[in-house]
C-alpha atoms as a PDB file:
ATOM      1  CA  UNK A   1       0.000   0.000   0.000  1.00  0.00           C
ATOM      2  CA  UNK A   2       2.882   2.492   0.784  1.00  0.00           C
ATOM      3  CA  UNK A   3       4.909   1.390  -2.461  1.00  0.00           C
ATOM      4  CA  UNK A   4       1.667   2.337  -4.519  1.00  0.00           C
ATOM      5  CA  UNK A   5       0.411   5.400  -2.773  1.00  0.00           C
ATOM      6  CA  UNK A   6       4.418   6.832  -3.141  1.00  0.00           C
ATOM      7  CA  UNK A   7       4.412   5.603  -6.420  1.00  0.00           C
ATOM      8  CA  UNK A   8       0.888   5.827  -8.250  1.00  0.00           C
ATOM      9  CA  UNK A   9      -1.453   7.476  -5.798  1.00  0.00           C
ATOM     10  CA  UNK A  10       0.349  10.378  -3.685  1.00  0.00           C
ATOM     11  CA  UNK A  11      -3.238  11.924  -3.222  1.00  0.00           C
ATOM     12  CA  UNK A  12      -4.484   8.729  -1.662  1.00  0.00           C
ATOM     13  CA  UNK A  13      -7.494   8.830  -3.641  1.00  0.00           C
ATOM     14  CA  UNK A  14      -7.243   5.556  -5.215  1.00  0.00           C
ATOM     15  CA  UNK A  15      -6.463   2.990  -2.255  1.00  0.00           C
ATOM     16  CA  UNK A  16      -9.276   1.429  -0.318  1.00  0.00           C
ATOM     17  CA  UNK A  17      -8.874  -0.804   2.679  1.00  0.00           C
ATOM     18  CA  UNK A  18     -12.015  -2.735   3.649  1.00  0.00           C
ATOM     19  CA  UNK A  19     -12.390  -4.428   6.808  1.00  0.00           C
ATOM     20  CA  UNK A  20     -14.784  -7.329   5.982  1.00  0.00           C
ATOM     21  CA  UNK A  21     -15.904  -8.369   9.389  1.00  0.00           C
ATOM     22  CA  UNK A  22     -17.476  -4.565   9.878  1.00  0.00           C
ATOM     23  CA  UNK A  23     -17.878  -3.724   6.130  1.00  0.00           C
ATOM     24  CA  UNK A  24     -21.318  -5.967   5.157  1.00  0.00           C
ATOM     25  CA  UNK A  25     -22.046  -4.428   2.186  1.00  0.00           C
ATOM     26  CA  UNK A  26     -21.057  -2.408  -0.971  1.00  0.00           C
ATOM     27  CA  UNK A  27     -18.181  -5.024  -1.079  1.00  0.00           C
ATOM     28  CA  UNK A  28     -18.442  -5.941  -4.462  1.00  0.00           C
ATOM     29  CA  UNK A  29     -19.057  -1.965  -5.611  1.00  0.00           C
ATOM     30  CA  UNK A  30     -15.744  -0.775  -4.135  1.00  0.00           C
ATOM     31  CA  UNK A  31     -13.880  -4.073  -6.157  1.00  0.00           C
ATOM     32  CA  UNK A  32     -15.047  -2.831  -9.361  1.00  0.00           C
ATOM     33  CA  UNK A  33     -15.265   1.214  -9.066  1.00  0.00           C
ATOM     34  CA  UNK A  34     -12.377   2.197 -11.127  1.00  0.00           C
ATOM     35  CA  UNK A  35      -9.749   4.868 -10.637  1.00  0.00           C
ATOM     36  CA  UNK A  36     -10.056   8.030  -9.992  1.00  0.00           C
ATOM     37  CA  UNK A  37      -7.582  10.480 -12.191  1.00  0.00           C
ATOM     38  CA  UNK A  38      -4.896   7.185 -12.045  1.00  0.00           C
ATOM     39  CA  UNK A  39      -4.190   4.623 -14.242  1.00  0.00           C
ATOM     40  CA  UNK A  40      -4.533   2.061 -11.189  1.00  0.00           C
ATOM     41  CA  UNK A  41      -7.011   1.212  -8.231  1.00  0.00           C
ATOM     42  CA  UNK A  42      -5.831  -0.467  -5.041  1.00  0.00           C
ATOM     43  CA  UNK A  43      -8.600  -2.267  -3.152  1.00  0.00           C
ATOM     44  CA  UNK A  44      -7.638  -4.707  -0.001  1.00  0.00           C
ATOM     45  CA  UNK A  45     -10.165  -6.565   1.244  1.00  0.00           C
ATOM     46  CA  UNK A  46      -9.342  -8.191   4.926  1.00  0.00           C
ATOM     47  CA  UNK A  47     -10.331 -11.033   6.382  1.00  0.00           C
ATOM     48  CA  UNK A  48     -13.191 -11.984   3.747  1.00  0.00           C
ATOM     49  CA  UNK A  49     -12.660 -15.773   4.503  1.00  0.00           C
ATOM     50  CA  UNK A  50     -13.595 -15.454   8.078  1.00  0.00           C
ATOM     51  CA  UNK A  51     -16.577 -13.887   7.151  1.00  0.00           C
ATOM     52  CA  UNK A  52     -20.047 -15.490   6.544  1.00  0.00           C
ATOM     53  CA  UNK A  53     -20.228 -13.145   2.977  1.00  0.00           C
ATOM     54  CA  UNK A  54     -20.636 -16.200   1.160  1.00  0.00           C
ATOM     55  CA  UNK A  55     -22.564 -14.662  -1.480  1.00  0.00           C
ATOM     56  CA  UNK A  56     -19.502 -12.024  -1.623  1.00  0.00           C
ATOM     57  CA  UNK A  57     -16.870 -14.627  -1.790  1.00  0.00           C
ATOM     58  CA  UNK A  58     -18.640 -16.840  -4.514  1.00  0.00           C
ATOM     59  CA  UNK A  59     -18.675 -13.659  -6.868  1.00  0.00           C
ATOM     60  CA  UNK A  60     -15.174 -13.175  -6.330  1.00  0.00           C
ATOM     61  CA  UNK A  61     -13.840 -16.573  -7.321  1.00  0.00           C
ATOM     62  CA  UNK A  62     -16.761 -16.398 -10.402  1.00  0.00           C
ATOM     63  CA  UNK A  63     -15.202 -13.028 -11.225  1.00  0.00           C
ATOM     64  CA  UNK A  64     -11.430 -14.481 -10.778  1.00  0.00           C
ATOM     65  CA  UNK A  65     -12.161 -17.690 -12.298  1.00  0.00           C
ATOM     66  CA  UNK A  66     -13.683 -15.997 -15.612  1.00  0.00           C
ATOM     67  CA  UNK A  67     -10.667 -13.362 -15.280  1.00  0.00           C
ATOM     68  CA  UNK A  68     -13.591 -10.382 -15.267  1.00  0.00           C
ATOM     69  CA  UNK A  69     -11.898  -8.309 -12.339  1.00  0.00           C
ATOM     70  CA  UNK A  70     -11.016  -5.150 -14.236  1.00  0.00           C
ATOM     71  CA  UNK A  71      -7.525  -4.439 -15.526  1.00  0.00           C
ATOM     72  CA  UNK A  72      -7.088  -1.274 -13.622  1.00  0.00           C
ATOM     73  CA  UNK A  73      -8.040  -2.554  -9.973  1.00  0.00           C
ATOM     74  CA  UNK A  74      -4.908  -3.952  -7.678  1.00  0.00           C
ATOM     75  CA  UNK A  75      -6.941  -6.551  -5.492  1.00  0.00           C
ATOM     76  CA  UNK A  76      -5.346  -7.297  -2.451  1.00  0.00           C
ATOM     77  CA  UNK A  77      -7.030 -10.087  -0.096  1.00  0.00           C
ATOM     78  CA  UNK A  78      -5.550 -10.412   3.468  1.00  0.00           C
ATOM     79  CA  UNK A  79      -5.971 -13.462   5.796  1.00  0.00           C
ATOM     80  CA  UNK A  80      -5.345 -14.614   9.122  1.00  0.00           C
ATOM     81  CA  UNK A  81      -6.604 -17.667   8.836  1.00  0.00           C
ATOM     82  CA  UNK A  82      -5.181 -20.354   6.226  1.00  0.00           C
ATOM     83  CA  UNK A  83      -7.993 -23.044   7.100  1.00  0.00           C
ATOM     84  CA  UNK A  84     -11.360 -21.258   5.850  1.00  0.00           C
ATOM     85  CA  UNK A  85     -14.198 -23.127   7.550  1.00  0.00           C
ATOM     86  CA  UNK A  86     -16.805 -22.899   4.883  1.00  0.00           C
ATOM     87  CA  UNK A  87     -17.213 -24.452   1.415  1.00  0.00           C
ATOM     88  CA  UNK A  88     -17.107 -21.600  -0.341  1.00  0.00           C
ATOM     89  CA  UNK A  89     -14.402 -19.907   1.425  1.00  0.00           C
ATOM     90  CA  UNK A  90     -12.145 -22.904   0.908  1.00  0.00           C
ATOM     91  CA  UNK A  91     -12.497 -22.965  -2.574  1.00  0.00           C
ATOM     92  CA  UNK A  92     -11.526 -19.560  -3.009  1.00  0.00           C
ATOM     93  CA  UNK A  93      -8.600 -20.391  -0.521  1.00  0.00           C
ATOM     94  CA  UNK A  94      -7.458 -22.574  -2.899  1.00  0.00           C
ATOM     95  CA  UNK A  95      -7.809 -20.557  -5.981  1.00  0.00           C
ATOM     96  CA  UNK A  96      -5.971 -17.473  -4.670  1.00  0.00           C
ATOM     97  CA  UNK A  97      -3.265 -19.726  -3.638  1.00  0.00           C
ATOM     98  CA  UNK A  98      -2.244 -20.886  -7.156  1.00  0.00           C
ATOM     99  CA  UNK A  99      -1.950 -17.354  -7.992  1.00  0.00           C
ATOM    100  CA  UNK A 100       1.057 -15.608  -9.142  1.00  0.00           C
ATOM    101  CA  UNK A 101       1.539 -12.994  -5.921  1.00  0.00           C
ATOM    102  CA  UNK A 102       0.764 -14.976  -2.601  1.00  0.00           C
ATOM    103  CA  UNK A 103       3.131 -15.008   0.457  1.00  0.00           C
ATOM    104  CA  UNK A 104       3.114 -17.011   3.678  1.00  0.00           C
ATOM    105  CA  UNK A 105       3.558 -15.142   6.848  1.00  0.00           C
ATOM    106  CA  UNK A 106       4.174 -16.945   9.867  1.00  0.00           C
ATOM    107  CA  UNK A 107       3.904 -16.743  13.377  1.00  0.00           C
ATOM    108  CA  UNK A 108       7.282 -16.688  15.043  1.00  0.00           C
ATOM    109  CA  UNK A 109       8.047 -18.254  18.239  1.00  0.00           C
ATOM    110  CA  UNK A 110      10.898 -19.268  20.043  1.00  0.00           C
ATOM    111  CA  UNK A 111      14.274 -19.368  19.056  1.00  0.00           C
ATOM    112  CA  UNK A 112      12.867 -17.877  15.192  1.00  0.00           C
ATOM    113  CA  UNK A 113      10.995 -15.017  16.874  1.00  0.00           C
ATOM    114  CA  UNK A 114      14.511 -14.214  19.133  1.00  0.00           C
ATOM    115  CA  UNK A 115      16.498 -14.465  15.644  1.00  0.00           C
ATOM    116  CA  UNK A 116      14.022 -12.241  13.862  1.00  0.00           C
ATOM    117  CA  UNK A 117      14.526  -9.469  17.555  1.00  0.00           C
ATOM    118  CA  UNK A 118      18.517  -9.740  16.974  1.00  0.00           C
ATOM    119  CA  UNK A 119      18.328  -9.132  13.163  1.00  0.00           C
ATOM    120  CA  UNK A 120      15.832  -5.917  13.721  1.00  0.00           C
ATOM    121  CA  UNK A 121      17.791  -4.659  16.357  1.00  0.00           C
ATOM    122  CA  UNK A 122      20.796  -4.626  14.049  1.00  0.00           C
ATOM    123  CA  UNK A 123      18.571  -3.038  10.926  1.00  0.00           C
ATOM    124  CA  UNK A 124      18.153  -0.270  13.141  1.00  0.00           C
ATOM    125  CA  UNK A 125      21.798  -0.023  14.209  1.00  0.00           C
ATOM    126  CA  UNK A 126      21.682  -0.842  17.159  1.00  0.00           C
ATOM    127  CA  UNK A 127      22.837  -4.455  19.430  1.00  0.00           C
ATOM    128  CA  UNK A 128      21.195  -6.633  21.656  1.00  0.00           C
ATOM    129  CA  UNK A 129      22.696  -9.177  23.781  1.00  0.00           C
ATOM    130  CA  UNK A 130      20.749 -12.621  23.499  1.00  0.00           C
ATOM    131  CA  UNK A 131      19.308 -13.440  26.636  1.00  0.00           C
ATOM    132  CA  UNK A 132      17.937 -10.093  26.643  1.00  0.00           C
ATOM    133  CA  UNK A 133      16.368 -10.747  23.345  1.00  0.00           C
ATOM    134  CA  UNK A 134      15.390 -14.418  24.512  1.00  0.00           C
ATOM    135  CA  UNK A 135      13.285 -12.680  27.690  1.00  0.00           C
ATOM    136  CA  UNK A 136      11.793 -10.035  25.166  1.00  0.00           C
ATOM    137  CA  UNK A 137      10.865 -12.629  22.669  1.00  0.00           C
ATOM    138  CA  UNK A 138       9.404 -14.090  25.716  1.00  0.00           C
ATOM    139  CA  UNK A 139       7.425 -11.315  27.296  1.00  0.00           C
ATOM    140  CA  UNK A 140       6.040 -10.010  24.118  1.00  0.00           C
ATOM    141  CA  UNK A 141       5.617 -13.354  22.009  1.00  0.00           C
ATOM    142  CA  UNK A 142       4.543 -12.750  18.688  1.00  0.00           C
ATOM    143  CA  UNK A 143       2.795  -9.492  18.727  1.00  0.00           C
ATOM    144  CA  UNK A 144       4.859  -7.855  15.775  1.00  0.00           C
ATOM    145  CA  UNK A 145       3.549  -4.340  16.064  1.00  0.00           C
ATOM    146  CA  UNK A 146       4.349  -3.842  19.444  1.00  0.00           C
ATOM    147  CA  UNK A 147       8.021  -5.553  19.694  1.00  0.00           C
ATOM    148  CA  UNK A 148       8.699  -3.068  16.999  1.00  0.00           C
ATOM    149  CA  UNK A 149       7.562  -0.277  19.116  1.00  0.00           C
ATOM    150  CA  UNK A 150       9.666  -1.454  22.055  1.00  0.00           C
ATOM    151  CA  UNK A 151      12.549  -2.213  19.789  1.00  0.00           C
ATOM    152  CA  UNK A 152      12.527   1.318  18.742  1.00  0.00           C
ATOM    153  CA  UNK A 153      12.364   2.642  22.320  1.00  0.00           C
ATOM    154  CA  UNK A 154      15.543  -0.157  23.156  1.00  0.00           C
ATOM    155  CA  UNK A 155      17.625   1.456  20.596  1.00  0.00           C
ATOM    156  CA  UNK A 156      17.052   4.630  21.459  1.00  0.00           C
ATOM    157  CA  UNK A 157      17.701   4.401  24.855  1.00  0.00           C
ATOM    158  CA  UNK A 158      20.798   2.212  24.062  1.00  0.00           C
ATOM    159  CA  UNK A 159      22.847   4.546  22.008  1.00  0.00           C
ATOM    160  CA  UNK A 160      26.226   3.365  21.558  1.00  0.00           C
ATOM    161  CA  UNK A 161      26.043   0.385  23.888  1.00  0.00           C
ATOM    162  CA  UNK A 162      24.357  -3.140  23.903  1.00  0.00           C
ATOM    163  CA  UNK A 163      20.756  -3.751  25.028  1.00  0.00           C
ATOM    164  CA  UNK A 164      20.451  -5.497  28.163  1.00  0.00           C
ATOM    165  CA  UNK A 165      18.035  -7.444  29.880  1.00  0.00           C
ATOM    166  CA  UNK A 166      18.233  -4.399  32.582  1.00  0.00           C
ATOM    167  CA  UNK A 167      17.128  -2.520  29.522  1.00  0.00           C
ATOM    168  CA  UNK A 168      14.431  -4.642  28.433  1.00  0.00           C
ATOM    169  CA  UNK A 169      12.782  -4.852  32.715  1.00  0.00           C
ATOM    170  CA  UNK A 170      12.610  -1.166  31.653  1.00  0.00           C
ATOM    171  CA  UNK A 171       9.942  -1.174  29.035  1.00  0.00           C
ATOM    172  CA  UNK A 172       8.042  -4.160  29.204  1.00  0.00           C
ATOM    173  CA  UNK A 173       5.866  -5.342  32.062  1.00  0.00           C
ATOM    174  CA  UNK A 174       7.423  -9.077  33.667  1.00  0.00           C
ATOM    175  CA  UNK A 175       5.565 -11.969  32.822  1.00  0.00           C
ATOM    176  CA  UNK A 176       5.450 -14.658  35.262  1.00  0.00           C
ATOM    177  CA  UNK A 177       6.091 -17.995  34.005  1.00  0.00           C
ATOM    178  CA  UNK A 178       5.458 -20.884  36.949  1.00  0.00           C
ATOM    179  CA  UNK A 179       7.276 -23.470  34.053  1.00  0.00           C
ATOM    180  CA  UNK A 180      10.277 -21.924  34.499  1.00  0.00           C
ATOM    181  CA  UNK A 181       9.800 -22.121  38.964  1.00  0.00           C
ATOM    182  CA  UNK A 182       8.909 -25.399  38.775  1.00  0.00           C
ATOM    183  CA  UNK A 183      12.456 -26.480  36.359  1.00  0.00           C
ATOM    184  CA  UNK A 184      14.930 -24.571  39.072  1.00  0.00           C
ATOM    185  CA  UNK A 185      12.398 -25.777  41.956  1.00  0.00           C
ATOM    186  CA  UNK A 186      13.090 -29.159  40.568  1.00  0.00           C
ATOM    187  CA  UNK A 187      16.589 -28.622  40.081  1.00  0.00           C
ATOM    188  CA  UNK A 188      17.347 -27.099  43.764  1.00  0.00           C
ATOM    189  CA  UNK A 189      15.570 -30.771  44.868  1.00  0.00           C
ATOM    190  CA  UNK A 190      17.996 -32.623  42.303  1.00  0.00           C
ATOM    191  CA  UNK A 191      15.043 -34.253  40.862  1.00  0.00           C
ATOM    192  CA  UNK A 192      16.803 -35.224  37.397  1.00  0.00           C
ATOM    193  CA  UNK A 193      13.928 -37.207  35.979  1.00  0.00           C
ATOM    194  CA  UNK A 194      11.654 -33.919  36.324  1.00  0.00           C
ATOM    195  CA  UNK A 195      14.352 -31.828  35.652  1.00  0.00           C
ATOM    196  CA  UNK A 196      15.106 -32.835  31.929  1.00  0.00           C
ATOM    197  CA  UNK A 197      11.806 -33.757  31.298  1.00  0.00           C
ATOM    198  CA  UNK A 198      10.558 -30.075  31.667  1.00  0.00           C
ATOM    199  CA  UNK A 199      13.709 -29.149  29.799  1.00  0.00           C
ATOM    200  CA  UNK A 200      12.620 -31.318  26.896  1.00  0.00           C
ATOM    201  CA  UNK A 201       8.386 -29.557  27.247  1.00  0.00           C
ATOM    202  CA  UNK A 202      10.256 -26.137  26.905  1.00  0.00           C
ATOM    203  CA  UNK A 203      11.816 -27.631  23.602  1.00  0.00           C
ATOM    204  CA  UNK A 204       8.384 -28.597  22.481  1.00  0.00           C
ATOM    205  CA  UNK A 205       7.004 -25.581  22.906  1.00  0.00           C
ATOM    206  CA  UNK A 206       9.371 -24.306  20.638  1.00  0.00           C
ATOM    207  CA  UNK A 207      11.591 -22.427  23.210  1.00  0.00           C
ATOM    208  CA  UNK A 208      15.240 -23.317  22.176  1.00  0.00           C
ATOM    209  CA  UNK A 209      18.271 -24.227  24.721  1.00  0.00           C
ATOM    210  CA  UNK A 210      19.001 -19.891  24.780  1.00  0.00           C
ATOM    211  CA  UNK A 211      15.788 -19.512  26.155  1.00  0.00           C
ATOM    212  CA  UNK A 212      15.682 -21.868  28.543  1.00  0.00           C
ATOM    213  CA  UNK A 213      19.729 -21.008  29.781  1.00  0.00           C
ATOM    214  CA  UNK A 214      18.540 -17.067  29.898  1.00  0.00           C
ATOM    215  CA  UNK A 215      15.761 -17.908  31.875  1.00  0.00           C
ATOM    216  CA  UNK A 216      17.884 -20.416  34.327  1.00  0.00           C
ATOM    217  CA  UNK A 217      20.730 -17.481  34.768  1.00  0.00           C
ATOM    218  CA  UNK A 218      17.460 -15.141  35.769  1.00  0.00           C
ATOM    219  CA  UNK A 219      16.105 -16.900  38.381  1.00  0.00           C
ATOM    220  CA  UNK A 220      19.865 -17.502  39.862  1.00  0.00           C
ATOM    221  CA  UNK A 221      19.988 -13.986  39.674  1.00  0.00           C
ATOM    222  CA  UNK A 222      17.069 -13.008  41.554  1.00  0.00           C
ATOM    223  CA  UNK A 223      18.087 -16.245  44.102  1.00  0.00           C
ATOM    224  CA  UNK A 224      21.561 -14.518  44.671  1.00  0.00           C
ATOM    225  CA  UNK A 225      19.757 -11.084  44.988  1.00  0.00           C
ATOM    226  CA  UNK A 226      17.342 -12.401  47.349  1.00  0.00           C
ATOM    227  CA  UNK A 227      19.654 -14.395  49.232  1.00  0.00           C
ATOM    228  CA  UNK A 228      21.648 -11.130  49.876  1.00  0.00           C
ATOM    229  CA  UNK A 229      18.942  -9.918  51.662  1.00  0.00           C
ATOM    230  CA  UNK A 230      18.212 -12.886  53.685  1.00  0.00           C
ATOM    231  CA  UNK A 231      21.630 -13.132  55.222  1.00  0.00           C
ATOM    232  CA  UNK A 232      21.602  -9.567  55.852  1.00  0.00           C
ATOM    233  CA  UNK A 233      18.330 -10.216  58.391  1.00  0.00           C
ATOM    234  CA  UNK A 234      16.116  -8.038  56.027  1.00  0.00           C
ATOM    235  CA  UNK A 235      12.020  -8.760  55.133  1.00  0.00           C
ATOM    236  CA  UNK A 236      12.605 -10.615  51.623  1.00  0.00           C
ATOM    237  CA  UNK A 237       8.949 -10.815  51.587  1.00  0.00           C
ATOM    238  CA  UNK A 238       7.922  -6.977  51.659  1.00  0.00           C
ATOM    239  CA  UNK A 239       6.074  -4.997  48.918  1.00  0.00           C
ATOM    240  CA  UNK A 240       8.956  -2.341  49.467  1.00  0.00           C
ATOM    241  CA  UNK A 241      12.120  -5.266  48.008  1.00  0.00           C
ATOM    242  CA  UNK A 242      10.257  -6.126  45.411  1.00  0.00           C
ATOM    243  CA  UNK A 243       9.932  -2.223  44.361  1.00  0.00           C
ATOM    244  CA  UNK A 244      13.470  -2.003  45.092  1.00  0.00           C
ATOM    245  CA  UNK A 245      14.602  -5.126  42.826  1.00  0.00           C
ATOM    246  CA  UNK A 246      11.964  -4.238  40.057  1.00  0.00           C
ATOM    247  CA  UNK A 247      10.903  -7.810  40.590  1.00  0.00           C
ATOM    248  CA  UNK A 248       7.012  -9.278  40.542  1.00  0.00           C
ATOM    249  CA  UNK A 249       5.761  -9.758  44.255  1.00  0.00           C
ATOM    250  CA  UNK A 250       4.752 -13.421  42.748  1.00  0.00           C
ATOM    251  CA  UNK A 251       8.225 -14.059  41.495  1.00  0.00           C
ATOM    252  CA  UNK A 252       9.526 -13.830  45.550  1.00  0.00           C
ATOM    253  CA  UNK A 253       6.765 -15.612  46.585  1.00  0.00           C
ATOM    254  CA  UNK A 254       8.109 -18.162  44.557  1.00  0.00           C
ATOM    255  CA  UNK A 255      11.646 -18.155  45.196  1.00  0.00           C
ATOM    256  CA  UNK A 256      11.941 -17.839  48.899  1.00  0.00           C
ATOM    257  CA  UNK A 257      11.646 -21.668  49.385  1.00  0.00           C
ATOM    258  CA  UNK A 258      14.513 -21.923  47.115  1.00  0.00           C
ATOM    259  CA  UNK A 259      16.821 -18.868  48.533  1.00  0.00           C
ATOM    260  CA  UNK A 260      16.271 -21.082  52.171  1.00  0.00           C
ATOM    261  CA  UNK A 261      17.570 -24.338  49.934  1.00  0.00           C
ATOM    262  CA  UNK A 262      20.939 -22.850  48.916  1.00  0.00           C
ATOM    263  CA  UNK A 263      23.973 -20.674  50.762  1.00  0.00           C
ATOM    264  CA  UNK A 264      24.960 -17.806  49.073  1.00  0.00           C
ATOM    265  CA  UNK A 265      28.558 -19.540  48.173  1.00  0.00           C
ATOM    266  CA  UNK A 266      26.308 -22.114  46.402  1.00  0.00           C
ATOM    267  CA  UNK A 267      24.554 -19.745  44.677  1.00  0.00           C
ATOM    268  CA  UNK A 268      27.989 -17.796  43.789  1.00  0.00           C
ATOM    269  CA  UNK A 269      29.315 -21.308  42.264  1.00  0.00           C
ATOM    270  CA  UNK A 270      26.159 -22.159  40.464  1.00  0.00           C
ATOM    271  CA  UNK A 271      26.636 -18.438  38.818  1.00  0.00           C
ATOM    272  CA  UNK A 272      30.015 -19.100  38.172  1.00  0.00           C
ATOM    273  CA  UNK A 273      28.917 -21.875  36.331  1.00  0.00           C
ATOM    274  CA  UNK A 274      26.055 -20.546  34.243  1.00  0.00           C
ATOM    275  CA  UNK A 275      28.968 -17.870  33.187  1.00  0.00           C
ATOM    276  CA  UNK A 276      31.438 -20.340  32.266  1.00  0.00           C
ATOM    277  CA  UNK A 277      28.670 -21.917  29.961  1.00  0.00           C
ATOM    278  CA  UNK A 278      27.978 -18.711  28.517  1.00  0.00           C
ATOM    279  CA  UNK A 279      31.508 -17.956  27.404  1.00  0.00           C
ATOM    280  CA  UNK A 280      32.130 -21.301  26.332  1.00  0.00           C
ATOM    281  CA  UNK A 281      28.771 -21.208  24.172  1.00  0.00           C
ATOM    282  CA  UNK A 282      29.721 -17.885  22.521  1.00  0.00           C
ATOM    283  CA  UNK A 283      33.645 -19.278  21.749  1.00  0.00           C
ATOM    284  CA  UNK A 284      32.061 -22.239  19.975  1.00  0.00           C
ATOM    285  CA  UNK A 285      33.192 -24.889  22.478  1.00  0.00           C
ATOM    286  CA  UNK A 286      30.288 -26.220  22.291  1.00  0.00           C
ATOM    287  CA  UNK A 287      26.836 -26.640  21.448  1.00  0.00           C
ATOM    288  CA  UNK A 288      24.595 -24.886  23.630  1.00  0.00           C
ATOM    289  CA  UNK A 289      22.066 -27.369  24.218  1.00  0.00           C
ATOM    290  CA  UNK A 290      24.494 -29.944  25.124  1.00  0.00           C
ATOM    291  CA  UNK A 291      26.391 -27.439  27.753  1.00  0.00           C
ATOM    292  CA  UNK A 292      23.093 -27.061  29.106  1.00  0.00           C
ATOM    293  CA  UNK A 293      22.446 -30.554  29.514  1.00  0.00           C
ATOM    294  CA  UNK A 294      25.753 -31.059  31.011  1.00  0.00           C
ATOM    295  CA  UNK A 295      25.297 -28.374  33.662  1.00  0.00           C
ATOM    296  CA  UNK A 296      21.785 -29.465  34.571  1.00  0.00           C
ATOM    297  CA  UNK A 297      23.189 -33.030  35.017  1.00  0.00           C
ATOM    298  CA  UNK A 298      26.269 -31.416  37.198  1.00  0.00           C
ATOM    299  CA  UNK A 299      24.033 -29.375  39.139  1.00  0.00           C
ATOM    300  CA  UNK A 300      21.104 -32.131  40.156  1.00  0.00           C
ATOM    301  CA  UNK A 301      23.667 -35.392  40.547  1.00  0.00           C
END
């Protein structure tokens, strides 16, 4: 739409965007007006082939079939959905399909949604360590618009340095996930059964080995932060810490009975640890998921 209104229509008199589910009728009118003062039309019709406009849809594919949709008119169909649930609608699912112009967007989610953060991070000039991109990628999920929003805020606010997850606790709002309590609640109790069988549910919901070590080296974090406070005789459980560590009132909840499993030289080793596998990841030593594995089994035998 931008490439054609810069290009053919800088008036904007000749692009129409219809919303289907709101738009009822006139459908067919604003397909075949032609254009005004241009020697093309733009008409994009959304989410048609959710719609119950069956009447609408079967004059399309008529119309497309006999090749009767007028030179001069760009028609544009966008879809959410790539399994129509009508009769109709399917078959002009699978007409449009075997046309010339049809692309496949789709959904990102773990370790493709964190690769598609770092590359738009470094469009933009700017750089992004990964397990801040693994917790964004996280928080947001899939909700294009607004990671592009916050990426834009990231880089800004990151001028000349690299984005970290500090950074990223800054503009979006935590998201508690009790998977990720229940793999370090099962690893403090060195139950290795549970422990690589969660590992292995993360993988399957298509969260890859970076996601999973950011989120261990979290938690760790906040245990070593927390544990800090315990041996200092403060209230880990008050409102006012959890202001003060910029940390969910749930997530403490959750981690006390761990902080009262481990000393803080424990916690200091298992850090250690988590850094060694870092650097050893990012010099290619080797493969992240198998580090993983091997500090998991270290940590829980």
């Amino acid at each position: 739409m931008e490439k054609f209104r810069v290009e053919r229509d800088p008036q904007g008199m000749n692009i129409v965007r219809v919303d289907c589910e709101t738009t009822k009728e006139n459908i067919m009118q604003q397909v075949l007006i032609g254009p005004f003062l241009a020697e093309k039309r733009m008409v994009v019709l959304e989410g048609l082939l959710s719609t119950k406009l069956a009447v609408v849809q079967e004059a399309l594919l008529s119309r497309i079939e006999e090749k009767t949709i007028p030179q001069d008119i760009i028609l544009i169909f966008s879809e959410s959905i790539d399994k129509p649930k009508t009769k109709v609608a399917k078959a002009l699912f699978d007409r449009l399909t075997k046309e010339q112009f049809v692309q496949h967007f789709e959904e990102l989610s773990g370790s493709q949604l964190t690769g598609w953060i770092l590359a738009e991070v470094k469009d933009r000039d700017g750089e992004i360590e990964r397990d801040a991109a693994h917790i964004l990628a996280y928080t947001i999920g899939n909700d294009m618009w607004k990671l592009s929003g916050i990426l834009d805020q990231l880089v800004s606010y990151s001028v000349e340095r690299n984005i970290t997850s500090t950074d990223v606790s800054f503009f979006v709002e935590e998201k508690i996930d009790d998977n990720i309590f229940t793999l370090v609640d099962a690893m403090v109790q060195k139950q290795t059964a549970k422990v690589f069988k969660l590992i292995q549910d993360q993988y399957r919901a298509g969260n890859d080995a970076g996601y999973i070590f950011a989120m261990i080296v979290r938690q760790y974090r906040i245990l070593l932060e927390l544990r800090d406070v315990y041996d200092r005789g403060e209230d880990i459980q008050s409102a006012h810490l959890a202001k003060e560590l910029g940390l969910h009132p749930f997530v403490i909840k959750k981690s006390i009975p761990m902080v009262k499993r481990y000393s803080m030289k424990e916690l200091m080793l298992i850090h250690t640890a988590l850094l060694d596998l870092d650097m050893h990841t990012k010099t290619g030593v080797g493969d992240q998921s198998f580090l993983l594995d091997m500090f998991v089994a270290n940590l829980v035998t």
